[in-house]
Protein backbone atom coordinates (compact mmCIF):
# COMPACT_ATOMS: atom_id res chain seq x y z
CA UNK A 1 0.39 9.59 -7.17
CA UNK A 2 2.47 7.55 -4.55
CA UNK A 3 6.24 8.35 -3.96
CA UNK A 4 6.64 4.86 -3.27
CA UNK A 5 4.51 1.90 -5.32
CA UNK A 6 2.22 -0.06 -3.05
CA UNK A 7 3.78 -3.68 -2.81
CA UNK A 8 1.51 -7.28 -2.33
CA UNK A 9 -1.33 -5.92 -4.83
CA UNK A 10 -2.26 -2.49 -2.67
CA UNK A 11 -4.12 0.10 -4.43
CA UNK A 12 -2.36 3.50 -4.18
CA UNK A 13 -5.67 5.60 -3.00
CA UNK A 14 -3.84 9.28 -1.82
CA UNK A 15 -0.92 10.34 -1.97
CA UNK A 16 1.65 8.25 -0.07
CA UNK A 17 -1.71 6.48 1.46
CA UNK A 18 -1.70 2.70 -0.20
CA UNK A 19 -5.21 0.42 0.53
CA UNK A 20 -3.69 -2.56 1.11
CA UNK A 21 -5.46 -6.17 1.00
CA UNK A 22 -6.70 -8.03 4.02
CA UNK A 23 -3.77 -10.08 5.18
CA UNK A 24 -1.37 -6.78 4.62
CA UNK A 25 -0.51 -3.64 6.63
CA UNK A 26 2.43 -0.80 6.58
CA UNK A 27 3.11 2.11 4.78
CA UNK A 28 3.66 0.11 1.38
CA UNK A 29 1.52 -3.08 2.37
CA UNK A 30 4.83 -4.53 2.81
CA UNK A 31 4.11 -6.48 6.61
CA UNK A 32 1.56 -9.58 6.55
């Protein structure tokens, strides 16, 4: 459902919109 794969355990909830755990943001969860 995601063009890209959610990184650092984020859950891919949309399309191209990732739900991301606590301690991550960004488009991918890829910031802490």
């Amino acid at each position: 459902i995601c063009t890209s794969p959610c990184q650092n355990g984020g859950n891919c909830t949309a399309p191209s919109v990732c739900t991301c755990p606590t301690t991550f943001n960004g488009s991918v969860c890829e910031f802490r």
